[in-house]
C-alpha atoms as a PDB file:
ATOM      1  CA  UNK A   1      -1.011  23.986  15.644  1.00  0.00           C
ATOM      2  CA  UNK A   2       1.135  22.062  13.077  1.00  0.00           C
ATOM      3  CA  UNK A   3       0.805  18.810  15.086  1.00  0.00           C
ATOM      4  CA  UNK A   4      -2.578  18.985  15.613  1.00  0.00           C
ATOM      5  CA  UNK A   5      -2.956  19.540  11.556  1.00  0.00           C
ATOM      6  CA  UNK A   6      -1.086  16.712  11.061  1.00  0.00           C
ATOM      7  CA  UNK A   7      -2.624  14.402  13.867  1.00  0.00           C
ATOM      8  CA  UNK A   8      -6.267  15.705  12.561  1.00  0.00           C
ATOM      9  CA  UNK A   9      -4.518  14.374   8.713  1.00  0.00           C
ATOM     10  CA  UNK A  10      -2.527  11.554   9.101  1.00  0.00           C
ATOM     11  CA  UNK A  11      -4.698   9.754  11.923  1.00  0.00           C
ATOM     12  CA  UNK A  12      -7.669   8.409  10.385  1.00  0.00           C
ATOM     13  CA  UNK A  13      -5.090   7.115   7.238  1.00  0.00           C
ATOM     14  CA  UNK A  14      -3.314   5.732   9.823  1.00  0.00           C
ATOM     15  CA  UNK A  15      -5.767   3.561  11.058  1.00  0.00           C
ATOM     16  CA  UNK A  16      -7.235   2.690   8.272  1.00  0.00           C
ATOM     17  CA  UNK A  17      -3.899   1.203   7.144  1.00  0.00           C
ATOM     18  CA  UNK A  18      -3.611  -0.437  10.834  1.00  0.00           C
ATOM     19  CA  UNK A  19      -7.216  -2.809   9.865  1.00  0.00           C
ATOM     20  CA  UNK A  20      -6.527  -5.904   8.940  1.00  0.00           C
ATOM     21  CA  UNK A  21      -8.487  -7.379   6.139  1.00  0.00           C
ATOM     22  CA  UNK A  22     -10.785  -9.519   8.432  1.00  0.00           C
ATOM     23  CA  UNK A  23     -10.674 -11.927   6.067  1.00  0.00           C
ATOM     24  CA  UNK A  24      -8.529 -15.222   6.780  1.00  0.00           C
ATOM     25  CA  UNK A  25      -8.951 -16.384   3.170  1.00  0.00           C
ATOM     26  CA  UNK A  26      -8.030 -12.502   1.464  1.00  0.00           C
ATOM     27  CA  UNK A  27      -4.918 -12.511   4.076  1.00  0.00           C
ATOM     28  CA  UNK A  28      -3.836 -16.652   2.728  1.00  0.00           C
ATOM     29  CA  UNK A  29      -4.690 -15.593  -0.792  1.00  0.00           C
ATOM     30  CA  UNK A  30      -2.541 -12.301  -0.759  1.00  0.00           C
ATOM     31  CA  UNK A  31       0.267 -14.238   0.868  1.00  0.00           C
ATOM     32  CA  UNK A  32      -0.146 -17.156  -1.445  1.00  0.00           C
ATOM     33  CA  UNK A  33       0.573 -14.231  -4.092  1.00  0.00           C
ATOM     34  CA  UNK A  34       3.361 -12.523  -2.799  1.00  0.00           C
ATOM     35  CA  UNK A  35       5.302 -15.635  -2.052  1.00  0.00           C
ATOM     36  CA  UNK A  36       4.150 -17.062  -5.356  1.00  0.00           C
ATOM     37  CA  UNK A  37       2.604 -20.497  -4.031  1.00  0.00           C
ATOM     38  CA  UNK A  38       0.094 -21.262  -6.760  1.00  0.00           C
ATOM     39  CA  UNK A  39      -1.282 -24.341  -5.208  1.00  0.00           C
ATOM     40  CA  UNK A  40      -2.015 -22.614  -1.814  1.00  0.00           C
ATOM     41  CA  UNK A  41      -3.552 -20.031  -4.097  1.00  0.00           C
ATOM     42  CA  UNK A  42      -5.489 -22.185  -6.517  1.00  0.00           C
ATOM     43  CA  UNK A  43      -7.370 -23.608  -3.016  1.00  0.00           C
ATOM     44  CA  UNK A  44      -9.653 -20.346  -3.496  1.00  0.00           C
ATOM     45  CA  UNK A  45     -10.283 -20.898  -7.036  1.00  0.00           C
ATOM     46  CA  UNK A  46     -13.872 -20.923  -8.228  1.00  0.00           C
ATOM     47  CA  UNK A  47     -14.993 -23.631 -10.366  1.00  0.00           C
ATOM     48  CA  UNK A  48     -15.017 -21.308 -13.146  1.00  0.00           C
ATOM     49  CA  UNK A  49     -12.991 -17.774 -12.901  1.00  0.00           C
ATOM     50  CA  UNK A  50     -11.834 -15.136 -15.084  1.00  0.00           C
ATOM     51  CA  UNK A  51      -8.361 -14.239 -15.385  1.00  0.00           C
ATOM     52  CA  UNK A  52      -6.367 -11.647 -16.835  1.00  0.00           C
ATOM     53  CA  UNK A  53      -2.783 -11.427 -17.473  1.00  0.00           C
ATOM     54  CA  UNK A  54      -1.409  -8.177 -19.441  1.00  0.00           C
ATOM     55  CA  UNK A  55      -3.865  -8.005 -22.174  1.00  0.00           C
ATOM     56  CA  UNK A  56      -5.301 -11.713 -22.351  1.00  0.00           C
ATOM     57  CA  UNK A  57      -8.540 -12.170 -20.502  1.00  0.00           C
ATOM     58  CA  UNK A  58     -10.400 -15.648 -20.478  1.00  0.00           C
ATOM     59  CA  UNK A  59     -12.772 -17.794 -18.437  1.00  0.00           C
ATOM     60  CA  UNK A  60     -10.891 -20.559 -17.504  1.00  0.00           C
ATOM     61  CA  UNK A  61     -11.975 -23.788 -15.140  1.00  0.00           C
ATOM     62  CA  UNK A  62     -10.147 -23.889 -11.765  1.00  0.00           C
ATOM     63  CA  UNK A  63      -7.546 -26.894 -13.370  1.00  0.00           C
ATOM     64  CA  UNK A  64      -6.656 -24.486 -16.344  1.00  0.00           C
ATOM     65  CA  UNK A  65      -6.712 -21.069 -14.365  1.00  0.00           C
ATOM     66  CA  UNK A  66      -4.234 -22.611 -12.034  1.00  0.00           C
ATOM     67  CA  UNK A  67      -1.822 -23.576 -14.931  1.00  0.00           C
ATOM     68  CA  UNK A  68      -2.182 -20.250 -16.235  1.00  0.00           C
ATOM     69  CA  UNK A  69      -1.439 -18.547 -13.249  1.00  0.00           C
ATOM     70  CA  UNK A  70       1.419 -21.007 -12.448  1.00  0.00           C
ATOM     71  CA  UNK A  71       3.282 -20.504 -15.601  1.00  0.00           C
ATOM     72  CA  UNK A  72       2.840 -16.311 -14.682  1.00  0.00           C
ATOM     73  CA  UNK A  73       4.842 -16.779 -11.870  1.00  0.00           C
ATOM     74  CA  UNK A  74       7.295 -18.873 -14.017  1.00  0.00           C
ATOM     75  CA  UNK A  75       8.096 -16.051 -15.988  1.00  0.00           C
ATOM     76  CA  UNK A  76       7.554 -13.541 -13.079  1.00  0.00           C
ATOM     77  CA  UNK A  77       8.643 -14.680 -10.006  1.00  0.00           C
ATOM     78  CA  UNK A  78       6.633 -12.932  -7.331  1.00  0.00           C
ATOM     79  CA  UNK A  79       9.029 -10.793  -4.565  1.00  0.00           C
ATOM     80  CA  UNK A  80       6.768  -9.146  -2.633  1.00  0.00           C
ATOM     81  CA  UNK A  81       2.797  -8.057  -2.307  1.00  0.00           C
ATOM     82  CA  UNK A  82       1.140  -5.584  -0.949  1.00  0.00           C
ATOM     83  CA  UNK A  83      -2.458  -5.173  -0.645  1.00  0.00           C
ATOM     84  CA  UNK A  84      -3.397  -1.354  -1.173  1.00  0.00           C
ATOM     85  CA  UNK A  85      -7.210  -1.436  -0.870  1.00  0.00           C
ATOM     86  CA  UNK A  86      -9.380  -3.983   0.029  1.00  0.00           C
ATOM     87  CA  UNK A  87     -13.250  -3.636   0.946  1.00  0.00           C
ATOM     88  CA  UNK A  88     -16.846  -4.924   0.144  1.00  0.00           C
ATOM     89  CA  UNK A  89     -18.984  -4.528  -2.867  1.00  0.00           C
ATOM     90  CA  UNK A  90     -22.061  -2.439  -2.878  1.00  0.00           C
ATOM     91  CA  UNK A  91     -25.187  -4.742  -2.299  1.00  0.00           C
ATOM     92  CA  UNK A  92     -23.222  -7.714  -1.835  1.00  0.00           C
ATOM     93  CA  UNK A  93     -21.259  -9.229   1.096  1.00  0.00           C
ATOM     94  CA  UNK A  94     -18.756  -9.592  -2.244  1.00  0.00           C
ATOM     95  CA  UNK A  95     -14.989  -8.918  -1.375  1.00  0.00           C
ATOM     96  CA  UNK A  96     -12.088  -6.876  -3.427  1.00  0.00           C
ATOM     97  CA  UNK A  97      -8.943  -6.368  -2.929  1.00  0.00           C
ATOM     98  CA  UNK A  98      -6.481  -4.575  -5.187  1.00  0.00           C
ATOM     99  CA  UNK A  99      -2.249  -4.478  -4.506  1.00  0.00           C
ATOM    100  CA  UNK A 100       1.006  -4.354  -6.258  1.00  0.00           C
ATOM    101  CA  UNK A 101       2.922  -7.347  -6.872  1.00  0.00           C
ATOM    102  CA  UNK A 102       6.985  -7.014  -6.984  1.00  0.00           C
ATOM    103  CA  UNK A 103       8.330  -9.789  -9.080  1.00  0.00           C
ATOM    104  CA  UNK A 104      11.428  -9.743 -11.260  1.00  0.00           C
ATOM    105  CA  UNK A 105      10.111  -9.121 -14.766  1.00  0.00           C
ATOM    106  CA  UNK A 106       8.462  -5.888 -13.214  1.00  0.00           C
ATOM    107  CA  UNK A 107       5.372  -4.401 -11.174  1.00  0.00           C
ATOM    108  CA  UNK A 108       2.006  -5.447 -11.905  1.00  0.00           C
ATOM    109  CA  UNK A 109      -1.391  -3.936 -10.600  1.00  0.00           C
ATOM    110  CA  UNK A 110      -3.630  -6.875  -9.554  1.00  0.00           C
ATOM    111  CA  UNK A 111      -7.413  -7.218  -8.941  1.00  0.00           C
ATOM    112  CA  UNK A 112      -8.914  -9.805  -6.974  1.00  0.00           C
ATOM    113  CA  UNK A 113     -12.650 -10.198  -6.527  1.00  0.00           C
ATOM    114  CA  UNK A 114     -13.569 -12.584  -4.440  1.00  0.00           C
ATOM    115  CA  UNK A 115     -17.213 -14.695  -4.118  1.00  0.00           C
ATOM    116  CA  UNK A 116     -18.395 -14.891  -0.335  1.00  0.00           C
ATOM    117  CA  UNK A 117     -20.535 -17.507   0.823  1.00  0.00           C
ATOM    118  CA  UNK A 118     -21.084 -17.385   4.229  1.00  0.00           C
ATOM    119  CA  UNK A 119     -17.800 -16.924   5.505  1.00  0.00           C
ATOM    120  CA  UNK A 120     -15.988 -19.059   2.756  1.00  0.00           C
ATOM    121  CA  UNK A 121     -14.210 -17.367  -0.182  1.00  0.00           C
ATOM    122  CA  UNK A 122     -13.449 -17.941  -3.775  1.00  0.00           C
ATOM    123  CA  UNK A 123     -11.517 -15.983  -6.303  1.00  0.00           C
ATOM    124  CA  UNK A 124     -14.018 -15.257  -9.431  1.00  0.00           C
ATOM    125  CA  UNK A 125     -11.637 -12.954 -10.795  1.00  0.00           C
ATOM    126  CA  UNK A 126      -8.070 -12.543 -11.003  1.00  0.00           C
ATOM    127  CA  UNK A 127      -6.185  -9.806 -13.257  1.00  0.00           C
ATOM    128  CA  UNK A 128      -2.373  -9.044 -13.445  1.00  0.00           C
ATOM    129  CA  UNK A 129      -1.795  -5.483 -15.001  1.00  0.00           C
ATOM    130  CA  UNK A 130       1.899  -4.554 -15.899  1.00  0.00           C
ATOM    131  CA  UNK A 131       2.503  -1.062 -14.131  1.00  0.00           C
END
C-alpha cells in the first residue's frame, strides 16, 4: 500500500521533471546562463528588454543590456543553473521560465520571459534576485 502511495505521489512530479522545455532557444538561453556565456546569451536579446539585477530595474537596448549583464557575471561568476519551472503565459504563446543560478558571490532567483514569434524567441525580460 505504501508503494502504491508513493507511485500514485511521486509519479506525475516525476514526469513532469522528465519534460524537456521544448524550446531549443529556452534550453541555449538557460545554458548560456549557467555557463555564463553572455554573447551566446545576448543572441536572444530583444531590441529593447528590461532587466533587473538585485534592486536596479531598467529598460535597456540589446547593446547596453548585454554590458549590463556581462559585467553581472564579472562580479558573479555563474557555476551552475537550473531551471525550476518553465511554461506558457495565459493568452499568449509567451514563454517563462524561472531557476536558480549558483555563482560564487551567492544564489540568485532569476526570471526570464521570453517573446515568441512563431517559433523564434527573445528575452523581454531578465531579473537576477539574490536568494
Amino acid at each position: 500500500m505504501r508503494n502504491l502511495l508513493f507511485l500514485l505521489f511521486f509519479a506525475p512530479f516525476t514526469v513532469l521533471a522528465s519534460q524537456g522545455t521544448n524550446n531549443p532557444g529556452l534550453e541555449a538561453i538557460t545554458k548560456a546562463i549557467g555557463s555564463g556565456d553572455v554573447e551566446s546569451l545576448a543572441k536572444y536579446f530583444d531590441e529593447s528588454l528590461d532587466v533587473s539585477i538585485l534592486d536596479s530595474e531598467k529598460s535597456y537596448s540589446k547593446a547596453q543590456a548585454t554590458e549590463v549583464v556581462k559585467s553581472f557575471f564579472t562580479s558573479n561568476k555563474p557555476r551552475t543553473f537550473n531551471a525550476v519551472h518553465n511554461g506558457t503565459s495565459r493568452g499568449s504563446s509567451d514563454q517563462y521560465c524561472i531557476g536558480n543560478l549558483a555563482a560564487s558571490n551567492g544564489n540568485f532567483r532569476v526570471y526570464i520571459y521570453l517573446k515568441m514569434t512563431g517559433t523564434t524567441a527573445t528575452i523581454k525580460e531578465l531579473r537576477f534576485d539574490k536568494e
